[in-house]
PDB file of N, CA and C in Angstrom:
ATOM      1  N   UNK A   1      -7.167 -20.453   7.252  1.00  0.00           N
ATOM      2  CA  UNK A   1      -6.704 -19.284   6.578  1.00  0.00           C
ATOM      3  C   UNK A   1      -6.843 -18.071   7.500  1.00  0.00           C
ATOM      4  N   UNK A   2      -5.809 -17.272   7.351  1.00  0.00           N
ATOM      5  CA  UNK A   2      -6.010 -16.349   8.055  1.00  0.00           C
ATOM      6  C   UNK A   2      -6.646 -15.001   7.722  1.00  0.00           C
ATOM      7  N   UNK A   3      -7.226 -14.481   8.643  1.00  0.00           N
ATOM      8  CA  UNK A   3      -7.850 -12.884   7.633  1.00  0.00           C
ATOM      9  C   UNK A   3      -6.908 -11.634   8.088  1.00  0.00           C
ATOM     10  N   UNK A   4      -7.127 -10.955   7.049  1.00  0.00           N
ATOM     11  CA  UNK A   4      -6.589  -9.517   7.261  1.00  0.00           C
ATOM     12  C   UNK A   4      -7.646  -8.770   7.847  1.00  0.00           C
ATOM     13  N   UNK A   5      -6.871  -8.228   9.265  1.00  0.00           N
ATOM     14  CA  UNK A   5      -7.754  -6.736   9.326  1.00  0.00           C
ATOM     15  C   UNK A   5      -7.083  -4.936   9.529  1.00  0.00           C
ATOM     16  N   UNK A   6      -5.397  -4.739   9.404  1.00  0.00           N
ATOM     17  CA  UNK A   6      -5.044  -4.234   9.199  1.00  0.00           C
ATOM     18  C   UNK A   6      -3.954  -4.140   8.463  1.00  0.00           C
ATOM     19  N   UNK A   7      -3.468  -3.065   7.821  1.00  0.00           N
ATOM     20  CA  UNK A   7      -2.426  -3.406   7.080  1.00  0.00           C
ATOM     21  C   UNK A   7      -1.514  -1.917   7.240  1.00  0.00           C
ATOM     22  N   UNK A   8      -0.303  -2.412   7.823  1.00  0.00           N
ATOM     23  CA  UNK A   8       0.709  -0.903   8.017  1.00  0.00           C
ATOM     24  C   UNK A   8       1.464  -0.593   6.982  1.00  0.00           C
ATOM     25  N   UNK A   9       1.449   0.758   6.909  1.00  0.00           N
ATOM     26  CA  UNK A   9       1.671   1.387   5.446  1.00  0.00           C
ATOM     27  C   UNK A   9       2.606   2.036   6.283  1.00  0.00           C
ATOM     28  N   UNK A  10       4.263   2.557   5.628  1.00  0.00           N
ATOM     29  CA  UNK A  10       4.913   3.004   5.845  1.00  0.00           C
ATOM     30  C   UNK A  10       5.545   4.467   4.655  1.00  0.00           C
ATOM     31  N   UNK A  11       5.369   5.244   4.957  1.00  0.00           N
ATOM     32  CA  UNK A  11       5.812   6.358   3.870  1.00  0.00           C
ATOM     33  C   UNK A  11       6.938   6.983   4.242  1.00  0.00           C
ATOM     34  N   UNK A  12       8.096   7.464   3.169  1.00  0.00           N
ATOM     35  CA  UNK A  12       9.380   8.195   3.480  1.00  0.00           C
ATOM     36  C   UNK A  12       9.132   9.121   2.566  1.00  0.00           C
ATOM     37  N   UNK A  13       9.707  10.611   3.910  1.00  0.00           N
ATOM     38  CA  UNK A  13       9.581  11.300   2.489  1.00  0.00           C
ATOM     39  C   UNK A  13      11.038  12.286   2.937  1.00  0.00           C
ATOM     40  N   UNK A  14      11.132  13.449   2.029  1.00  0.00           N
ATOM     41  CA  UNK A  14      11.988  14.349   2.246  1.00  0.00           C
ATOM     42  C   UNK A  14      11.927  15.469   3.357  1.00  0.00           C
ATOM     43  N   UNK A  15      12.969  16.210   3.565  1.00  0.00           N
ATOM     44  CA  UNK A  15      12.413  17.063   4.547  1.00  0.00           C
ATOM     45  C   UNK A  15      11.780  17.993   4.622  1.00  0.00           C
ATOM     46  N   UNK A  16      11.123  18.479   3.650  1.00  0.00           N
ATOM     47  CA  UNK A  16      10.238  19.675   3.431  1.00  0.00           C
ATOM     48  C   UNK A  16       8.919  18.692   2.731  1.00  0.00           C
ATOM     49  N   UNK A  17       8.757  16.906   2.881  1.00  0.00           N
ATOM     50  CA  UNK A  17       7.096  16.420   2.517  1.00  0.00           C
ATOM     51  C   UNK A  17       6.914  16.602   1.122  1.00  0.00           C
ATOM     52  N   UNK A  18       7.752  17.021   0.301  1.00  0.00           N
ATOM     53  CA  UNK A  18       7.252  16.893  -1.054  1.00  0.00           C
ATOM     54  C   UNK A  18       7.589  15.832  -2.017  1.00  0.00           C
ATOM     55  N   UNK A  19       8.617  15.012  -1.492  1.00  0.00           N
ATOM     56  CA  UNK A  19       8.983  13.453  -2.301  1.00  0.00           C
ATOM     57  C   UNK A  19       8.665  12.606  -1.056  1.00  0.00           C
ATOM     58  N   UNK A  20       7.540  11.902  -1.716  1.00  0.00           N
ATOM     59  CA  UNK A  20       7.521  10.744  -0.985  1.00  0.00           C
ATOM     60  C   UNK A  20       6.880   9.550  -1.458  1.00  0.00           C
ATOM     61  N   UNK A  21       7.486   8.243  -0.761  1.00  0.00           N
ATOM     62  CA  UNK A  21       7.123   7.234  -1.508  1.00  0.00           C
ATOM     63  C   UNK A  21       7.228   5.877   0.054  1.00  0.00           C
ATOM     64  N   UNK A  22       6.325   4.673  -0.398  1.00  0.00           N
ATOM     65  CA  UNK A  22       6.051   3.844   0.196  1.00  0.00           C
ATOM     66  C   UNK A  22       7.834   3.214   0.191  1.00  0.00           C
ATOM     67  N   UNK A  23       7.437   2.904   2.047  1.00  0.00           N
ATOM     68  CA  UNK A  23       8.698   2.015   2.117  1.00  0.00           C
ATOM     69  C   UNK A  23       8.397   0.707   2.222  1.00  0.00           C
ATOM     70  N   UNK A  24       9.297  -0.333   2.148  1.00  0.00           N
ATOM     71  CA  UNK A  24       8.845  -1.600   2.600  1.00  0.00           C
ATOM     72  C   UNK A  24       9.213  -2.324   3.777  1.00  0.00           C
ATOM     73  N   UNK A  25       8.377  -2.803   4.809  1.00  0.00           N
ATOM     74  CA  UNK A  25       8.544  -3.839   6.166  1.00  0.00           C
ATOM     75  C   UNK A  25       8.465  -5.076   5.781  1.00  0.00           C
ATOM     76  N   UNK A  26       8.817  -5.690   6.660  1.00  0.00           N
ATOM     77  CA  UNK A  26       9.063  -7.087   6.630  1.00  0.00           C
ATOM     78  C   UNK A  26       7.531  -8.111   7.002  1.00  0.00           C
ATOM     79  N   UNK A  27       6.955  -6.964   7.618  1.00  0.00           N
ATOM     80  CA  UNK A  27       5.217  -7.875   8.305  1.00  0.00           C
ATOM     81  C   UNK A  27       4.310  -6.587   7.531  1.00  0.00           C
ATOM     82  N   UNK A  28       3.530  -6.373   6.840  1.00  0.00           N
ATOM     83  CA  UNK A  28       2.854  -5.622   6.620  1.00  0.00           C
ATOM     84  C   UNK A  28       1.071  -5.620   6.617  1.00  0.00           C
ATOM     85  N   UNK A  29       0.847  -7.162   6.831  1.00  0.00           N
ATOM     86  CA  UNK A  29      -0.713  -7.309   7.104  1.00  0.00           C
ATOM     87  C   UNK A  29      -0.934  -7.853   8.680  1.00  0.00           C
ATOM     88  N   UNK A  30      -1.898  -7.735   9.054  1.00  0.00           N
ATOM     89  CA  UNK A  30      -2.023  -8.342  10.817  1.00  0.00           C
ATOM     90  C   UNK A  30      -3.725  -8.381  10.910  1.00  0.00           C
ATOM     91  N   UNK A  31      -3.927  -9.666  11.640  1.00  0.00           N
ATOM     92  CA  UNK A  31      -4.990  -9.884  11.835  1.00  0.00           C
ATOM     93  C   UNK A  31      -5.897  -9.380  12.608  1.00  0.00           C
ATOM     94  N   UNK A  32      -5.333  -8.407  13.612  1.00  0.00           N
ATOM     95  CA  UNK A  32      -5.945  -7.456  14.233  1.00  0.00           C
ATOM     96  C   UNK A  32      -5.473  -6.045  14.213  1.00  0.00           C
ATOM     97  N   UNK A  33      -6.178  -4.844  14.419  1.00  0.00           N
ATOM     98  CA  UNK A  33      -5.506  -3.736  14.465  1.00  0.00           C
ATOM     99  C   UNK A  33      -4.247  -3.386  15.627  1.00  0.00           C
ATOM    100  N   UNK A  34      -4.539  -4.235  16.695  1.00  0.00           N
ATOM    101  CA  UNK A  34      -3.748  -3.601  17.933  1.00  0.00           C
ATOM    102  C   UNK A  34      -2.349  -4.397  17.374  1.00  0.00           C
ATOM    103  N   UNK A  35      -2.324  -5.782  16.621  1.00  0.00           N
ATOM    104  CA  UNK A  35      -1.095  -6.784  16.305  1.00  0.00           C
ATOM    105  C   UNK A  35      -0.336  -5.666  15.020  1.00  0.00           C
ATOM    106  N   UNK A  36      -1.582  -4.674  14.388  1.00  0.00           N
ATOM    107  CA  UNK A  36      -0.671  -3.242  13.584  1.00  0.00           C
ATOM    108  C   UNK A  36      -0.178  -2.419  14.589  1.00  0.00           C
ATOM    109  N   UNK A  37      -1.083  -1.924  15.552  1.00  0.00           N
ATOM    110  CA  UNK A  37      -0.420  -0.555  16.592  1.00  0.00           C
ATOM    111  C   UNK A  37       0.976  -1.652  16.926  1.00  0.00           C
ATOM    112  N   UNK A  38       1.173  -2.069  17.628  1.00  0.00           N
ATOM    113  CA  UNK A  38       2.217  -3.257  18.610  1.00  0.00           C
ATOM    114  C   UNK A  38       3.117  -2.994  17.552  1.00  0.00           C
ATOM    115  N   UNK A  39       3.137  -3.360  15.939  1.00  0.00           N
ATOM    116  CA  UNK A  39       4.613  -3.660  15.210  1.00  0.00           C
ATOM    117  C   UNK A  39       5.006  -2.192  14.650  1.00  0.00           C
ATOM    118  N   UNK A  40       4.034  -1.038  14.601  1.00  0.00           N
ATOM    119  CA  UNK A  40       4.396   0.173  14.119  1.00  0.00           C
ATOM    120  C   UNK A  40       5.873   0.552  14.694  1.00  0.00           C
ATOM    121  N   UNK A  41       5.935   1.002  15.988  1.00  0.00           N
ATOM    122  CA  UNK A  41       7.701   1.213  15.822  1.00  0.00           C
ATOM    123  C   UNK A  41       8.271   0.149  15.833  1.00  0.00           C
ATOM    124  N   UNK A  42       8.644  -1.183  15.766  1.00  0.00           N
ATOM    125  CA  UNK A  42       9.323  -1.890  15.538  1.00  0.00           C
ATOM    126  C   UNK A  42       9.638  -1.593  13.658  1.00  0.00           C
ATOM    127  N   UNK A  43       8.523  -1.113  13.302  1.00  0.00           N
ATOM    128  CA  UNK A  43       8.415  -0.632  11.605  1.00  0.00           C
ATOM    129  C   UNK A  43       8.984   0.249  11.605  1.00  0.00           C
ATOM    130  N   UNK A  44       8.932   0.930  12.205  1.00  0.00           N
ATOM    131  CA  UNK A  44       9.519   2.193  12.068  1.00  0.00           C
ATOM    132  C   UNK A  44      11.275   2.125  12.400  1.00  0.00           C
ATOM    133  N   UNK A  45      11.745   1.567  13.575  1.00  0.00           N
ATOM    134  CA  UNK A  45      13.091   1.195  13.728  1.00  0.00           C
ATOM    135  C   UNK A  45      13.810   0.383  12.257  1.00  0.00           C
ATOM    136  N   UNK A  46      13.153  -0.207  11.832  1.00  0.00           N
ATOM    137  CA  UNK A  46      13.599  -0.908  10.950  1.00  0.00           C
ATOM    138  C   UNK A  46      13.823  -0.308   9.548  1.00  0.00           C
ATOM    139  N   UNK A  47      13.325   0.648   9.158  1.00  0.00           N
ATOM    140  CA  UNK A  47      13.336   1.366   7.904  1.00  0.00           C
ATOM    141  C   UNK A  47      14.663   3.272   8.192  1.00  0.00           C
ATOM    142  N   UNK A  48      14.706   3.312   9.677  1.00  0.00           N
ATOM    143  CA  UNK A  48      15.267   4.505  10.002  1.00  0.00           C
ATOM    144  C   UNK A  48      16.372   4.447   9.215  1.00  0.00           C
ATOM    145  N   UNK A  49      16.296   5.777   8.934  1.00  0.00           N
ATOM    146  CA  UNK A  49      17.283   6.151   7.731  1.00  0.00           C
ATOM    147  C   UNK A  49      17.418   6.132   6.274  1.00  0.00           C
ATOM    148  N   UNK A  50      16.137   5.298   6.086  1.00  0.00           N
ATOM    149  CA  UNK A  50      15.795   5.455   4.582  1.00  0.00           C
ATOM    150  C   UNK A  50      15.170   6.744   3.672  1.00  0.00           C
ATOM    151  N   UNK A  51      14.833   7.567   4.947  1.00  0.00           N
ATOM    152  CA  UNK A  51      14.274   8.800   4.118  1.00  0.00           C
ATOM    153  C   UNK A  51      14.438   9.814   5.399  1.00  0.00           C
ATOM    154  N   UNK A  52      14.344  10.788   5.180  1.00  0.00           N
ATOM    155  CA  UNK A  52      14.422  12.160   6.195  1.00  0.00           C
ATOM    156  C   UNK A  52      13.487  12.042   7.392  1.00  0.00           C
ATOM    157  N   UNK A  53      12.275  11.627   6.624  1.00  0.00           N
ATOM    158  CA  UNK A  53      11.172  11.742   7.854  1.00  0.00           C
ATOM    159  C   UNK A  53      10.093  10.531   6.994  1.00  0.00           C
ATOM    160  N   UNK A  54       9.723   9.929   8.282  1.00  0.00           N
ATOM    161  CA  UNK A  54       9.145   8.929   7.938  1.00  0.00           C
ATOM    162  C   UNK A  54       7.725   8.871   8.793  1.00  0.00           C
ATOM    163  N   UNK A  55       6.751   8.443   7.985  1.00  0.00           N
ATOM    164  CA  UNK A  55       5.133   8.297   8.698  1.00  0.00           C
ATOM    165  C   UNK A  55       4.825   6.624   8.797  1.00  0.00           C
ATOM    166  N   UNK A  56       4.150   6.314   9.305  1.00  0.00           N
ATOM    167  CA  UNK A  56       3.166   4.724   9.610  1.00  0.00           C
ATOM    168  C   UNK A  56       1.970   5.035   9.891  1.00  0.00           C
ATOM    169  N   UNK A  57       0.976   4.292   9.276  1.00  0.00           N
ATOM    170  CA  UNK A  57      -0.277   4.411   9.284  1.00  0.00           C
ATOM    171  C   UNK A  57      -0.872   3.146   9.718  1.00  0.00           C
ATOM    172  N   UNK A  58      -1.405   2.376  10.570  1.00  0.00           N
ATOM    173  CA  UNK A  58      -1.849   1.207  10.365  1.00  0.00           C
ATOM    174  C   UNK A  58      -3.663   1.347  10.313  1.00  0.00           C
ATOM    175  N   UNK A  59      -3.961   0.718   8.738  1.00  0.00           N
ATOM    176  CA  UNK A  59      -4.849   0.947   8.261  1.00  0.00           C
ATOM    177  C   UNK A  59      -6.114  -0.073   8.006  1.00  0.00           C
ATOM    178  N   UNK A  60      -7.850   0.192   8.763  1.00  0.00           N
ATOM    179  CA  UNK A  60      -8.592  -1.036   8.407  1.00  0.00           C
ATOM    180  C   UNK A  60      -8.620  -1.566   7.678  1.00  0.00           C
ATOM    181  N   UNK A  61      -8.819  -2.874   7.304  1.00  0.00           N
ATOM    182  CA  UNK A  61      -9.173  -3.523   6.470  1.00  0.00           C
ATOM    183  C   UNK A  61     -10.880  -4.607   6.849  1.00  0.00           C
ATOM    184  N   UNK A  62     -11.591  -4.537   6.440  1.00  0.00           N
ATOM    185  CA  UNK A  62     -13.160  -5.359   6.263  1.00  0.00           C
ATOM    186  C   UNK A  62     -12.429  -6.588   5.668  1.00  0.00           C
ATOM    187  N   UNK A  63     -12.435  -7.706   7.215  1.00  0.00           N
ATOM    188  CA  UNK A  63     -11.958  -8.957   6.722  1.00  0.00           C
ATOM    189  C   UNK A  63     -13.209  -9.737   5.626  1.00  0.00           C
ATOM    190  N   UNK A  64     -13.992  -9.321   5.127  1.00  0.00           N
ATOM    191  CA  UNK A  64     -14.985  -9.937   4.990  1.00  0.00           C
ATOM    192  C   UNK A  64     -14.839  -9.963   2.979  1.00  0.00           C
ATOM    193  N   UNK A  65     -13.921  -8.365   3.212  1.00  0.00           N
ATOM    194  CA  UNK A  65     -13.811  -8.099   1.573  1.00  0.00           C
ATOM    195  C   UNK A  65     -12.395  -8.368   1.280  1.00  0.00           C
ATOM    196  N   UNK A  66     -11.847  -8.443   2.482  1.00  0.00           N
ATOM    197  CA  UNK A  66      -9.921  -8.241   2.038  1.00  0.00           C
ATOM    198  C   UNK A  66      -9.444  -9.030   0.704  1.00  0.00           C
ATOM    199  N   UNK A  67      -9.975  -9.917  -0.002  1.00  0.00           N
ATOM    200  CA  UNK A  67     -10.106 -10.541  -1.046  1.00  0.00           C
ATOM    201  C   UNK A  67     -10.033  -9.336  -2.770  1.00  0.00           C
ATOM    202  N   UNK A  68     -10.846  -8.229  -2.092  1.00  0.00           N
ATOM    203  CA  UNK A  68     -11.460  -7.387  -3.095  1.00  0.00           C
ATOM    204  C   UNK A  68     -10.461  -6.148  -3.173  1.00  0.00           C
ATOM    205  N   UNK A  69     -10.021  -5.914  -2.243  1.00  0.00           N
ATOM    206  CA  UNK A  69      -8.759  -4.692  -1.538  1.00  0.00           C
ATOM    207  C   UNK A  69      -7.729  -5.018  -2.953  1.00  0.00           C
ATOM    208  N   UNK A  70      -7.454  -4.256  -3.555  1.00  0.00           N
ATOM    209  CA  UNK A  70      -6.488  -4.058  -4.646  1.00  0.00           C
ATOM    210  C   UNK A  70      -5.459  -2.895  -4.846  1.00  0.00           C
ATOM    211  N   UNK A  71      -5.809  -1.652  -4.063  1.00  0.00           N
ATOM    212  CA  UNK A  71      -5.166  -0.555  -3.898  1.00  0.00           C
ATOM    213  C   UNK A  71      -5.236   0.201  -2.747  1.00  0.00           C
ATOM    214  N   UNK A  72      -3.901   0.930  -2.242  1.00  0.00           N
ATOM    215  CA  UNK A  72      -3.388   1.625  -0.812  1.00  0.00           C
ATOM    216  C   UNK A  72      -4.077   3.099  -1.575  1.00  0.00           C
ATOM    217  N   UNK A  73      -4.328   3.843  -1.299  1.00  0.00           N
ATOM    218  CA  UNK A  73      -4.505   5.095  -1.877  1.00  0.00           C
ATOM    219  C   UNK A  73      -3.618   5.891  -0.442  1.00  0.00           C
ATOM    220  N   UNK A  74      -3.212   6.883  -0.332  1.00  0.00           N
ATOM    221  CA  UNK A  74      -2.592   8.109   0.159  1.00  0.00           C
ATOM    222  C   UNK A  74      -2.131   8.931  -0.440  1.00  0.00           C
ATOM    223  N   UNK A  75      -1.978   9.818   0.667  1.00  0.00           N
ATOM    224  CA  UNK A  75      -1.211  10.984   0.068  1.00  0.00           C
ATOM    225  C   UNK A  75      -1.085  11.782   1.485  1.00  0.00           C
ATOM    226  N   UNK A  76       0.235  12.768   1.706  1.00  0.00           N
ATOM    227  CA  UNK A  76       1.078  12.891   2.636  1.00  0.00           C
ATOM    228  C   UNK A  76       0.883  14.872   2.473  1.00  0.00           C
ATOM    229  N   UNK A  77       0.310  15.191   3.633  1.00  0.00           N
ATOM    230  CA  UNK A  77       0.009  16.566   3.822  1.00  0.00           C
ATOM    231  C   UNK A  77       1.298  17.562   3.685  1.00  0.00           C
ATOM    232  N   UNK A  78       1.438  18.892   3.776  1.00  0.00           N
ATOM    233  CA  UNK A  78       2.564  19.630   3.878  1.00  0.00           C
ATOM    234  C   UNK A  78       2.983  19.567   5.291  1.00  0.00           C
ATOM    235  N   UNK A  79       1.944  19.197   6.149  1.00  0.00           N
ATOM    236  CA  UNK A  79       2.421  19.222   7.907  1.00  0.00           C
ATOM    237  C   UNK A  79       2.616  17.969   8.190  1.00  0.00           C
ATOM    238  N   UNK A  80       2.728  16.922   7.327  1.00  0.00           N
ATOM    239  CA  UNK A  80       3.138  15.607   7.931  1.00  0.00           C
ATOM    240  C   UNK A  80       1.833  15.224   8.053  1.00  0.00           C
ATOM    241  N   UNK A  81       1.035  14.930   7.719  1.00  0.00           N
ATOM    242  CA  UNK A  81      -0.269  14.330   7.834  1.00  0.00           C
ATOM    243  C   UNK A  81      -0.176  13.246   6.945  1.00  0.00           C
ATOM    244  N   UNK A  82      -0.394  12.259   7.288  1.00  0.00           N
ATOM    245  CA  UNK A  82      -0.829  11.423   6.230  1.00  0.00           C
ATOM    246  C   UNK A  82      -2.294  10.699   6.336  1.00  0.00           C
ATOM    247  N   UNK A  83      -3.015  10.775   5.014  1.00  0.00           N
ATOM    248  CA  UNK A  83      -4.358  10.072   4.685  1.00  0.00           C
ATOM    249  C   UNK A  83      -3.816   9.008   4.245  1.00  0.00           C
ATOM    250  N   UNK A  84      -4.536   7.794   4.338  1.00  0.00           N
ATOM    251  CA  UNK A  84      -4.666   6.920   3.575  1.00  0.00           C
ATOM    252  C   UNK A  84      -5.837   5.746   3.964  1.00  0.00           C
ATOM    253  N   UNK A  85      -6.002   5.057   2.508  1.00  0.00           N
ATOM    254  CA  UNK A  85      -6.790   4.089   3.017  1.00  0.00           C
ATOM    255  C   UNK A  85      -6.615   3.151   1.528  1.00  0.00           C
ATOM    256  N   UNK A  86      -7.151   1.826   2.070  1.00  0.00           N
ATOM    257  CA  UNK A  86      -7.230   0.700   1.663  1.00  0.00           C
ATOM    258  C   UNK A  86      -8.062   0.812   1.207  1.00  0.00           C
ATOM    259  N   UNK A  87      -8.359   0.485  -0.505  1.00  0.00           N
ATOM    260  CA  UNK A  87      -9.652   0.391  -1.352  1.00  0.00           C
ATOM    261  C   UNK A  87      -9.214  -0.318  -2.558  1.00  0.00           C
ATOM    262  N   UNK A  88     -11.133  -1.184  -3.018  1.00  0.00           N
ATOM    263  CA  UNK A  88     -11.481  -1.528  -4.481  1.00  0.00           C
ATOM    264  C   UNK A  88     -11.730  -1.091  -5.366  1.00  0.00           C
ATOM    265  N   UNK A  89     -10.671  -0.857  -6.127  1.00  0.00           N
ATOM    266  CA  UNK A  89     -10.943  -0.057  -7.445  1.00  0.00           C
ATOM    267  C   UNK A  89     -11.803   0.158  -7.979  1.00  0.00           C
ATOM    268  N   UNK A  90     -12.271   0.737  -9.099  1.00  0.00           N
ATOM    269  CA  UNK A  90     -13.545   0.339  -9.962  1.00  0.00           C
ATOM    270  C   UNK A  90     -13.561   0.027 -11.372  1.00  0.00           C
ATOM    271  N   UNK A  91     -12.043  -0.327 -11.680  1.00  0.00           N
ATOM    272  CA  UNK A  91     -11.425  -0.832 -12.555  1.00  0.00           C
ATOM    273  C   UNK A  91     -11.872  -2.405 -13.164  1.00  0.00           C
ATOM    274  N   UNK A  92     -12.927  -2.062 -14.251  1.00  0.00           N
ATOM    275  CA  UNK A  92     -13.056  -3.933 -14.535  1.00  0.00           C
ATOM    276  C   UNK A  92     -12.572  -4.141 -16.182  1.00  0.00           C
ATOM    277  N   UNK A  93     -11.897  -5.314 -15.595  1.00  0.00           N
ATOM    278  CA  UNK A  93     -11.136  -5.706 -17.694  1.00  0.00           C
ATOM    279  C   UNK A  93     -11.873  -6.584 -17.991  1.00  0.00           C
ATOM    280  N   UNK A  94     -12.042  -6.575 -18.964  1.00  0.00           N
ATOM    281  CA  UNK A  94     -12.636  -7.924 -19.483  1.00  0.00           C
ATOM    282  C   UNK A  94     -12.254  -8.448 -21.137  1.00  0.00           C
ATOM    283  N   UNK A  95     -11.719  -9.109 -21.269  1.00  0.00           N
ATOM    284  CA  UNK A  95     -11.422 -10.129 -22.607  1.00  0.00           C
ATOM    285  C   UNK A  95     -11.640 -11.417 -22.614  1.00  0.00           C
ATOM    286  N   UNK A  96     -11.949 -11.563 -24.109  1.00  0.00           N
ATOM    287  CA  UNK A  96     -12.228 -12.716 -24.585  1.00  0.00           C
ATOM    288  C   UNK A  96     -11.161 -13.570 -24.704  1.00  0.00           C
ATOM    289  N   UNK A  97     -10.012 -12.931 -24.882  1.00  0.00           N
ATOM    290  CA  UNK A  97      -8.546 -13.482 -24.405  1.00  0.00           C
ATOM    291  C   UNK A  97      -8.279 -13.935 -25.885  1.00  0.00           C
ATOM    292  N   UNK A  98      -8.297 -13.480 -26.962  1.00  0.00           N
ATOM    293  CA  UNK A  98      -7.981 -13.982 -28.188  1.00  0.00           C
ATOM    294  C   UNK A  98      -7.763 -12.311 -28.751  1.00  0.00           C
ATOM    295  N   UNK A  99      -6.430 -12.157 -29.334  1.00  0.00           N
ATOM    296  CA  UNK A  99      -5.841 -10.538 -30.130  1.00  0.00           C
ATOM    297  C   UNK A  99      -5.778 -10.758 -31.692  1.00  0.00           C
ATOM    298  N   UNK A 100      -5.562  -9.967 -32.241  1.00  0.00           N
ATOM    299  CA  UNK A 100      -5.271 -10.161 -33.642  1.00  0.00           C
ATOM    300  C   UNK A 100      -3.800 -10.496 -33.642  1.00  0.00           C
ATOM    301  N   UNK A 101      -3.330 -11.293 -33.910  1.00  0.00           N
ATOM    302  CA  UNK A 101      -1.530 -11.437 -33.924  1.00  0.00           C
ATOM    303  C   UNK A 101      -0.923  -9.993 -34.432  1.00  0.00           C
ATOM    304  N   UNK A 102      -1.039  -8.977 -35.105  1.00  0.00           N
ATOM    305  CA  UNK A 102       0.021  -7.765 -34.870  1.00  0.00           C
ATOM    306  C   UNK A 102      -0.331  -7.643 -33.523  1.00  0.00           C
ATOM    307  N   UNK A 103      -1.342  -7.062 -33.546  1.00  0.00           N
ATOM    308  CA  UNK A 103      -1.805  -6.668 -31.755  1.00  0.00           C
ATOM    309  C   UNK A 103      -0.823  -7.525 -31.006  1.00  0.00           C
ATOM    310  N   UNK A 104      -0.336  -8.731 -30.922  1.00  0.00           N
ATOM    311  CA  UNK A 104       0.011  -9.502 -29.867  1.00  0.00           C
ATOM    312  C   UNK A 104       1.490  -9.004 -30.014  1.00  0.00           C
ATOM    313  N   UNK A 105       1.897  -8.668 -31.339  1.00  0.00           N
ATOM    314  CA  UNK A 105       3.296  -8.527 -31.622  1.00  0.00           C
ATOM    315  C   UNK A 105       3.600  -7.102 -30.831  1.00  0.00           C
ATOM    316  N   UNK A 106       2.329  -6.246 -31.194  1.00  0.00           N
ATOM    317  CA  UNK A 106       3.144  -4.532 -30.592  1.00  0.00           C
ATOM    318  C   UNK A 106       3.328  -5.008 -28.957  1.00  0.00           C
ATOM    319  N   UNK A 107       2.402  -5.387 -28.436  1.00  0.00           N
ATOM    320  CA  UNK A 107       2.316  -5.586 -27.193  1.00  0.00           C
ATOM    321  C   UNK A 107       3.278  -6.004 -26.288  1.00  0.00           C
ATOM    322  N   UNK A 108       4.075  -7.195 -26.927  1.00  0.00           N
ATOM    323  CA  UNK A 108       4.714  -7.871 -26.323  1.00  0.00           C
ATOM    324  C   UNK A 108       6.492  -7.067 -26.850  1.00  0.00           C
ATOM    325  N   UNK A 109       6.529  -5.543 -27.358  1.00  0.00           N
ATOM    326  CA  UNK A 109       7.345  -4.929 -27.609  1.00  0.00           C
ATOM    327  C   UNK A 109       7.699  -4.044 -26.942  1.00  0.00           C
ATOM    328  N   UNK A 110       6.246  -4.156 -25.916  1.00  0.00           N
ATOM    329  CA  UNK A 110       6.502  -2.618 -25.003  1.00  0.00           C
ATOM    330  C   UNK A 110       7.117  -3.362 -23.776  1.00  0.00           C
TER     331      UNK A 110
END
């Protein structure tokens, strides 16, 4: 099996940075960081033209937890900056896995 230790995040946004949203590549996890630096402009060639101005981030990942990694968090500065990072929520569900049947009925309405 292989591990993750970076993962390139690609963002498009408008030309004044105030709409922006994740694009998608074709390779987006890599087992080392430099196998992320190496495909960044090839990422980047490949998405040109999908948005005005476009950022890449290639971002750590702790092969040890990459299992636990559930959410990209960023967010994209007014000067083109972009933060981001790879994190475990702190989000825990838990059910007994049995509803009252209306319950199951609204649910399965939305």
């Amino acid at each position: 099996m292989e591990h993750i230790a970076a993962v390139l995040l690609v963002i498009g946004c408008s030309d004044t940075m105030t709409d922006c949203r994740e694009l998608p590549v074709s390779v987006s996890v890599f087992e080392t960081a430099q196998e992320c630096t190496a495909a960044r402009p090839f990422a980047l060639a490949d998405v040109q033209g999908q948005a005005p101005r476009i950022i890449a981030k290639c971002l750590s990942v702790d092969p040890a937890l990459e299992d636990d990694y559930d959410q990209i968090v960023w967010n994209v500065r007014p000067d083109g900056t972009l933060d981001a990072s790879v994190e475990i929520s702190d989000l825990e569900v838990a059910s007994n896995g049995e509803r009252p049947e209306r319950e199951k009925d609204s649910l399965s309405q939305q």
